[in-house]
PDB file of N, CA and C in Angstrom:
ATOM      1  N   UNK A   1     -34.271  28.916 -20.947  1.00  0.00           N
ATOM      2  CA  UNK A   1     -33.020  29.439 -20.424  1.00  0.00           C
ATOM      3  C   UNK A   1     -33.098  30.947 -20.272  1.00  0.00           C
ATOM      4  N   UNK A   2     -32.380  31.420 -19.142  1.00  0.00           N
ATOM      5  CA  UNK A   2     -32.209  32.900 -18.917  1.00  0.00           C
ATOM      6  C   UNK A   2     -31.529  33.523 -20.127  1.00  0.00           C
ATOM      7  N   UNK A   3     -31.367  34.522 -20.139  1.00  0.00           N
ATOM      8  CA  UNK A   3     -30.511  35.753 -21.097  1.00  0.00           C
ATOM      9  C   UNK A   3     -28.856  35.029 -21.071  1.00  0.00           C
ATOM     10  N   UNK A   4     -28.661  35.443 -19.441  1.00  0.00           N
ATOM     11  CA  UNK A   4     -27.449  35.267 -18.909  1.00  0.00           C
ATOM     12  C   UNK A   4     -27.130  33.982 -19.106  1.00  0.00           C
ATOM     13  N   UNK A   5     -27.650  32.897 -19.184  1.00  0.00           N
ATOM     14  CA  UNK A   5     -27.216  31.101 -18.892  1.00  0.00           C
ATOM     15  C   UNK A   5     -26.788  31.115 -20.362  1.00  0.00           C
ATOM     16  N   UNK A   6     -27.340  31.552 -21.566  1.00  0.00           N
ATOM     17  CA  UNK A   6     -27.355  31.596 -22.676  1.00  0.00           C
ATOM     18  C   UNK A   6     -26.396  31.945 -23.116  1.00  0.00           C
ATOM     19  N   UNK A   7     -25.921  33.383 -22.357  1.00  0.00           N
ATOM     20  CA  UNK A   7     -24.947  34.293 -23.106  1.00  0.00           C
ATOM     21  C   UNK A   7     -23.557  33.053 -22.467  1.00  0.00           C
ATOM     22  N   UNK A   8     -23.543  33.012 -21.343  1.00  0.00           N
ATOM     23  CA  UNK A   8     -22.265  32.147 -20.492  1.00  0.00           C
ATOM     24  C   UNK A   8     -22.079  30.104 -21.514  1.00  0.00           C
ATOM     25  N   UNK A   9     -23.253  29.661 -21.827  1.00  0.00           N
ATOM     26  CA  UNK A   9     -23.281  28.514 -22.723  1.00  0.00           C
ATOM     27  C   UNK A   9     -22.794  28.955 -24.228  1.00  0.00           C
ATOM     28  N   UNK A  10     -21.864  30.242 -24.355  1.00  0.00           N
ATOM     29  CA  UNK A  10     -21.513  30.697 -25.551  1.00  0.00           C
ATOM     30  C   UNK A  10     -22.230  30.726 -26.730  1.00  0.00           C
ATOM     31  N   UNK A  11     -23.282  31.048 -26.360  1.00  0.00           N
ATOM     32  CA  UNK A  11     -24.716  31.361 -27.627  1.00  0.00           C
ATOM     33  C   UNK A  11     -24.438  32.809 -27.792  1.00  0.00           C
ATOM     34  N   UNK A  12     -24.997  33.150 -28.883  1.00  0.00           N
ATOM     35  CA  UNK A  12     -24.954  34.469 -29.423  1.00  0.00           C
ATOM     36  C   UNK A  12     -27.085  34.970 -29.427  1.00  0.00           C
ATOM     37  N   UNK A  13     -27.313  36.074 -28.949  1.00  0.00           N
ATOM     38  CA  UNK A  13     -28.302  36.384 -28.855  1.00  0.00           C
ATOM     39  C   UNK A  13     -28.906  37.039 -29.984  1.00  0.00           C
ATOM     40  N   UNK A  14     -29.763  36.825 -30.795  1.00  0.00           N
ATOM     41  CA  UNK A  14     -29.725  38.004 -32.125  1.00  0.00           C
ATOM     42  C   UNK A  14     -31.065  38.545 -31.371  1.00  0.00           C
ATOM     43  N   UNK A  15     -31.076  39.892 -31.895  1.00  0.00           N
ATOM     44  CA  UNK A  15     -32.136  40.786 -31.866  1.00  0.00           C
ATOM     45  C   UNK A  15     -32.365  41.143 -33.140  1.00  0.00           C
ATOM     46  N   UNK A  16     -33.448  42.165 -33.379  1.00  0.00           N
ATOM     47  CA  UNK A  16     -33.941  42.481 -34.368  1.00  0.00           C
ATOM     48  C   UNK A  16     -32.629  44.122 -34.742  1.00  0.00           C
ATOM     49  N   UNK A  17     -32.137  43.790 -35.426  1.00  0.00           N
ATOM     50  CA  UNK A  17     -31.421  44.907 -35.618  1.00  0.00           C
ATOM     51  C   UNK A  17     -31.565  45.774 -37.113  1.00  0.00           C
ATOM     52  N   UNK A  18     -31.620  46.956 -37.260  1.00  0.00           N
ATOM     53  CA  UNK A  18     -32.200  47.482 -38.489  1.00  0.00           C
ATOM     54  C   UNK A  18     -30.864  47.537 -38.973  1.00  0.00           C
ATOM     55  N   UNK A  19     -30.476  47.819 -40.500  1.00  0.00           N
ATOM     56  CA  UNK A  19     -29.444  47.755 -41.432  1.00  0.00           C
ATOM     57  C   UNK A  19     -29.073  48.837 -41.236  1.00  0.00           C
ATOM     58  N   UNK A  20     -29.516  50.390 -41.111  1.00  0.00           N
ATOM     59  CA  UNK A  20     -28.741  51.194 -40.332  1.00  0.00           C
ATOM     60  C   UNK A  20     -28.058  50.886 -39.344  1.00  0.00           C
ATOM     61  N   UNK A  21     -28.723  50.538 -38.287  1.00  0.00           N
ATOM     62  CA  UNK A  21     -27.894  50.375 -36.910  1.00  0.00           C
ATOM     63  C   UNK A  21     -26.902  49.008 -37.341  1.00  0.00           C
ATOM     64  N   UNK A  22     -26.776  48.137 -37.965  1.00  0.00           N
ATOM     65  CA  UNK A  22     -25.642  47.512 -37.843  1.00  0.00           C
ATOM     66  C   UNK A  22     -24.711  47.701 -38.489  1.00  0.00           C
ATOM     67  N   UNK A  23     -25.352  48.767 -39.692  1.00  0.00           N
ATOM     68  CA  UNK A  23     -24.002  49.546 -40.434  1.00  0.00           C
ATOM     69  C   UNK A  23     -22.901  49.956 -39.083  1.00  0.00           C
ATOM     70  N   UNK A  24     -23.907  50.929 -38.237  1.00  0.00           N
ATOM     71  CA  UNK A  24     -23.017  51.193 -37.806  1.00  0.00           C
ATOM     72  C   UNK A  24     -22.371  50.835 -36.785  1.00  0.00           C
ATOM     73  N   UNK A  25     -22.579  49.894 -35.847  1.00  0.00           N
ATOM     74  CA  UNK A  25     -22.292  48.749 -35.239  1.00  0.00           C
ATOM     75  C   UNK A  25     -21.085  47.984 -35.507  1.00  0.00           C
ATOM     76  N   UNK A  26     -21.103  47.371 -37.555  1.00  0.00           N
ATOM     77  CA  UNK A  26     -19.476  47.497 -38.011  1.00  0.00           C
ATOM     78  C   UNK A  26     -18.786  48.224 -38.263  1.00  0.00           C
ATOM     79  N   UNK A  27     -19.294  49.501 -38.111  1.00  0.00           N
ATOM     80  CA  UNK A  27     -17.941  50.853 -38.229  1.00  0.00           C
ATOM     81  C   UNK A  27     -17.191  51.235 -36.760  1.00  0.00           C
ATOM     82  N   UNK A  28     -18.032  51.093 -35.946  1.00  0.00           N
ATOM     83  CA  UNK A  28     -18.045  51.723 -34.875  1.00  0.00           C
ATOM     84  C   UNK A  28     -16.481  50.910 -34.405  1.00  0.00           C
ATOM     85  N   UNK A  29     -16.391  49.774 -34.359  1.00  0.00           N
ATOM     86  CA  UNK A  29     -15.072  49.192 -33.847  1.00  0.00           C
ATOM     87  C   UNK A  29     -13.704  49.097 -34.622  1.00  0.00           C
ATOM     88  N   UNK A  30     -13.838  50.218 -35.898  1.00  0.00           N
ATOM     89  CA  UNK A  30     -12.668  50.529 -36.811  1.00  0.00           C
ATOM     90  C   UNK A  30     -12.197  52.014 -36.277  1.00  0.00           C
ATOM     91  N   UNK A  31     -13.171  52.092 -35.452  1.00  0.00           N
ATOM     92  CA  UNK A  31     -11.744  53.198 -34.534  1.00  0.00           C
ATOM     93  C   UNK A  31     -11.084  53.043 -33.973  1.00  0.00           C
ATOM     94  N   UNK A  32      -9.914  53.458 -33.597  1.00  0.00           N
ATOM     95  CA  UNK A  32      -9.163  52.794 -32.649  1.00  0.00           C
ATOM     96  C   UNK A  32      -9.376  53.317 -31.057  1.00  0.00           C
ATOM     97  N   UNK A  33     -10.566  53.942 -30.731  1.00  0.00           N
ATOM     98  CA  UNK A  33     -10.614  54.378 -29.691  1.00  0.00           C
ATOM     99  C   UNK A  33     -11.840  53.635 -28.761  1.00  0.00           C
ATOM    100  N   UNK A  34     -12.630  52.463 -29.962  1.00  0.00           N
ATOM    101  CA  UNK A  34     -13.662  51.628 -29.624  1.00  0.00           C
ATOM    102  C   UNK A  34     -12.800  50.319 -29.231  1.00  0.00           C
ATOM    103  N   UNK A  35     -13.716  49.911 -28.197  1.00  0.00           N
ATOM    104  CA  UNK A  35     -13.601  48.240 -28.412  1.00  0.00           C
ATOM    105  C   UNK A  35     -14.703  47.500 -28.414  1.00  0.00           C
ATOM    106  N   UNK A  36     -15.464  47.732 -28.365  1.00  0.00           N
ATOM    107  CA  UNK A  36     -16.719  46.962 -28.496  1.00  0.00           C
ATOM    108  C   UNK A  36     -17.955  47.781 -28.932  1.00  0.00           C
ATOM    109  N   UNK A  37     -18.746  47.086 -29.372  1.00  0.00           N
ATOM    110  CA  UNK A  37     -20.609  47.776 -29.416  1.00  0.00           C
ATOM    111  C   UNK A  37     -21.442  46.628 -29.068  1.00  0.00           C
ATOM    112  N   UNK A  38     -22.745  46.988 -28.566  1.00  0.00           N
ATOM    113  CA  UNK A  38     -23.665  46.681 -28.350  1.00  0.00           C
ATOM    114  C   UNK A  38     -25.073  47.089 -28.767  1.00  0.00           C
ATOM    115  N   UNK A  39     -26.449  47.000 -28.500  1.00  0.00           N
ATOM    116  CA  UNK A  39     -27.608  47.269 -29.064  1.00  0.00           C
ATOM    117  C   UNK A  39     -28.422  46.973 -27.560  1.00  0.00           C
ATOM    118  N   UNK A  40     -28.795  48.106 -26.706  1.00  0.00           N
ATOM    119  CA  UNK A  40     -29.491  48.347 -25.921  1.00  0.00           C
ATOM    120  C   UNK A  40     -31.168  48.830 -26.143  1.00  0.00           C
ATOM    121  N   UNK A  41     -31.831  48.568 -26.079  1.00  0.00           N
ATOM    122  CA  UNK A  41     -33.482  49.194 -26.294  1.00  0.00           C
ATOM    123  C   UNK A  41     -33.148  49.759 -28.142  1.00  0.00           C
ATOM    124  N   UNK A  42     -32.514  49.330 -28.938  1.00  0.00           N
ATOM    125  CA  UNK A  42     -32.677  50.390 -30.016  1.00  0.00           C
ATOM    126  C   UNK A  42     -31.773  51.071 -29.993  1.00  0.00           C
ATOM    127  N   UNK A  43     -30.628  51.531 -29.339  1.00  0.00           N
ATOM    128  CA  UNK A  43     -29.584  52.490 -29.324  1.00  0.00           C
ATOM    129  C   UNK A  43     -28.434  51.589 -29.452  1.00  0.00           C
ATOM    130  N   UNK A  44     -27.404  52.205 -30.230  1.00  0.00           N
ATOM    131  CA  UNK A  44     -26.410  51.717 -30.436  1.00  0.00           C
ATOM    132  C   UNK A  44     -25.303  52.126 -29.434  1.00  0.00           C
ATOM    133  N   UNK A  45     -24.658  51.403 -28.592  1.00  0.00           N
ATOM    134  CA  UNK A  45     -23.641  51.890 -27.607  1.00  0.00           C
ATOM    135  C   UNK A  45     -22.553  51.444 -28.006  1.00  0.00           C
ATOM    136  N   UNK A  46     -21.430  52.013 -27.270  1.00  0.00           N
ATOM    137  CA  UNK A  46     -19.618  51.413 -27.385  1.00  0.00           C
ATOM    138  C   UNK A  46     -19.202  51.335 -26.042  1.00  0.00           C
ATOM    139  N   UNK A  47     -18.184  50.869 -26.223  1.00  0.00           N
ATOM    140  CA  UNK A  47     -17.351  50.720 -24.462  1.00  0.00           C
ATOM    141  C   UNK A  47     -15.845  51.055 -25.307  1.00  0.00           C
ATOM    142  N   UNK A  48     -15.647  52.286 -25.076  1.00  0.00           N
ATOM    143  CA  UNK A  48     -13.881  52.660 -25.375  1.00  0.00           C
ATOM    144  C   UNK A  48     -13.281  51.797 -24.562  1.00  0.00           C
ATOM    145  N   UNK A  49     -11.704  52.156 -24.938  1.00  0.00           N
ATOM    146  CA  UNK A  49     -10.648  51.591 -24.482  1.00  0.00           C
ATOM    147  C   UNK A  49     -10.570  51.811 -22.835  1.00  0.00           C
ATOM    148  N   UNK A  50     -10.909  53.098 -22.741  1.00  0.00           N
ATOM    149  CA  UNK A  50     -10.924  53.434 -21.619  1.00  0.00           C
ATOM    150  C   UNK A  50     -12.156  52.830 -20.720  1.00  0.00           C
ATOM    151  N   UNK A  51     -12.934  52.304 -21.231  1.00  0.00           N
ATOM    152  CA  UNK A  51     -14.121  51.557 -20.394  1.00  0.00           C
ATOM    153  C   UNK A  51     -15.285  52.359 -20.253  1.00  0.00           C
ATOM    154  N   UNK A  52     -15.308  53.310 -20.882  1.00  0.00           N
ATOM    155  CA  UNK A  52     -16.226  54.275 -20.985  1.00  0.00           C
ATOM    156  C   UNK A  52     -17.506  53.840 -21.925  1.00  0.00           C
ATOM    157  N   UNK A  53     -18.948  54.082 -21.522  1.00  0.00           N
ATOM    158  CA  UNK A  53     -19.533  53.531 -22.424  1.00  0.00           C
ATOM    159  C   UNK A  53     -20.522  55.015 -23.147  1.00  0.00           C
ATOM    160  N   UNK A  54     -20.423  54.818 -24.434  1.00  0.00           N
ATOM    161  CA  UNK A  54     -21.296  56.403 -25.062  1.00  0.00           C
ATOM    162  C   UNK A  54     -21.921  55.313 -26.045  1.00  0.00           C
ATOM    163  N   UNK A  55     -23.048  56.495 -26.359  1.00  0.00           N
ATOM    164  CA  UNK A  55     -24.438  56.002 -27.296  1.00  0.00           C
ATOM    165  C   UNK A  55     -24.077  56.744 -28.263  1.00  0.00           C
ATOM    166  N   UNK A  56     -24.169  56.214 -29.129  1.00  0.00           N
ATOM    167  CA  UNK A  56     -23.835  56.899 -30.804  1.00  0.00           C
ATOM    168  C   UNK A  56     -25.434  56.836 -31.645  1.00  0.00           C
ATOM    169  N   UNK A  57     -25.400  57.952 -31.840  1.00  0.00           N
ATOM    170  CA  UNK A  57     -26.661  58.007 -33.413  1.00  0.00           C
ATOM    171  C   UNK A  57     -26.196  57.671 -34.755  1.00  0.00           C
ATOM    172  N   UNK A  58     -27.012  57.464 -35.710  1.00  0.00           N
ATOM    173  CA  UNK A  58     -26.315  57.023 -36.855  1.00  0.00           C
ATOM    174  C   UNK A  58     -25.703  57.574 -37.470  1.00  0.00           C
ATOM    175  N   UNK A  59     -25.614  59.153 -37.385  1.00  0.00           N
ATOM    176  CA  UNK A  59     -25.027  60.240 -38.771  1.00  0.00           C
ATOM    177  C   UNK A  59     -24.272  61.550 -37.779  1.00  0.00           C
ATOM    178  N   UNK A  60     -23.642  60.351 -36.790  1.00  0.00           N
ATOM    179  CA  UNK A  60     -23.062  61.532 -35.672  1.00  0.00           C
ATOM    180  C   UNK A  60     -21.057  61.040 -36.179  1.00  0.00           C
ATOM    181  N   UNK A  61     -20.406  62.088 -35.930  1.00  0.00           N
ATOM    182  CA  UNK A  61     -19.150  61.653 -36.340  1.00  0.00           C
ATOM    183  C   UNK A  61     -18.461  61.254 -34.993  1.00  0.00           C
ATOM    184  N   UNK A  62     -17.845  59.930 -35.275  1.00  0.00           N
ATOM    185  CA  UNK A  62     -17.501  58.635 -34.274  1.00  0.00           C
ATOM    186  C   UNK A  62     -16.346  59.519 -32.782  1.00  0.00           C
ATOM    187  N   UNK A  63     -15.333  60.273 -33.522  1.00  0.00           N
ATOM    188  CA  UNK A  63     -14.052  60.780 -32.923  1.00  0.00           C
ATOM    189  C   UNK A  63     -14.850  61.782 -32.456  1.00  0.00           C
ATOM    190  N   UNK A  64     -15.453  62.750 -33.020  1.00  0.00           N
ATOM    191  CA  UNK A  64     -16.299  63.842 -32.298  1.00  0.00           C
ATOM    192  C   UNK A  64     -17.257  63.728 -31.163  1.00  0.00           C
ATOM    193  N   UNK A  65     -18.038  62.561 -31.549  1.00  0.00           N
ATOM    194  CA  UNK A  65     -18.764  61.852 -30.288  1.00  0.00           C
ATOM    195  C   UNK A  65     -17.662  61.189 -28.908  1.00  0.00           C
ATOM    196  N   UNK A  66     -16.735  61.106 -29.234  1.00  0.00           N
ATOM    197  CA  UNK A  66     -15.907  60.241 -28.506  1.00  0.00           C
ATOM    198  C   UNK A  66     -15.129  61.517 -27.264  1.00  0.00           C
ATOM    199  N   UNK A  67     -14.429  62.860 -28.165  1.00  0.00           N
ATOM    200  CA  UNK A  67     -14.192  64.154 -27.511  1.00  0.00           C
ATOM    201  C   UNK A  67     -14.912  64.588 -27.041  1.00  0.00           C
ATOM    202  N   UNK A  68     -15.925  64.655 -27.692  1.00  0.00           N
ATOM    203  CA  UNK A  68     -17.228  65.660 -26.242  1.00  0.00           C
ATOM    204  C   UNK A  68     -17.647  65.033 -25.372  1.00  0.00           C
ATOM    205  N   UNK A  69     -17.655  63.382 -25.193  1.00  0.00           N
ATOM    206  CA  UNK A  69     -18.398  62.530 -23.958  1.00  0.00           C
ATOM    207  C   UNK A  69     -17.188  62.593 -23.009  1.00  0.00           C
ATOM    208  N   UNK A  70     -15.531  62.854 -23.544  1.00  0.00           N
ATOM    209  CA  UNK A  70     -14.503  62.372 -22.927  1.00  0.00           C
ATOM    210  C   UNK A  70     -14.190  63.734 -22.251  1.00  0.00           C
ATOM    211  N   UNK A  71     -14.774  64.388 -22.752  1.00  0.00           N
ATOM    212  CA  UNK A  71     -14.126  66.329 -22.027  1.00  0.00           C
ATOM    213  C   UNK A  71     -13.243  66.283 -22.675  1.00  0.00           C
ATOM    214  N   UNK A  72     -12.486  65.880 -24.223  1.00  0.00           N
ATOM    215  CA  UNK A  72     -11.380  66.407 -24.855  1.00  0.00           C
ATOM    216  C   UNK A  72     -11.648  67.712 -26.178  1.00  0.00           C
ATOM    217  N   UNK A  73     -13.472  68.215 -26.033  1.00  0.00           N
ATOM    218  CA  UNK A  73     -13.252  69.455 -26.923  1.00  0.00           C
ATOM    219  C   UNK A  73     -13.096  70.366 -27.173  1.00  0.00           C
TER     220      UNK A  73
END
């Protein structure tokens, strides 16, 4: 099966994800300015409310990352 046939047959895909990155993976959507994350090549991404998507590092602060990608600093 494709990626896509998989993801649409409501399977969940696991990757290899390190315990850092999924730390922060479950933090990342206790902001209220996230709605989702993902795991691209190794990088941890979000998709705000606004539909915006930013890459977060692990020891970067969430709201601060969120103002400087948004032009609010």
């Amino acid at each position: 099966m494709k990626q896509k046939e998989v993801r649409n047959a409501c399977h969940r895909l696991a990757k290899d994800v390190t315990t850092l990155n999924a730390g922060l993976m479950s933090r990342l959507p206790l902001h209220k300015d996230i709605e989702s994350t993902c795991l691209l090549n190794g990088s941890v991404l979000a998709l705000t409310k606004r539909q915006e998507r930013t890459k977060f590092d692990l020891y970067e602060n969430i709201g601060t990352v969120i103002r400087i990608y948004t032009g609010q600093a």
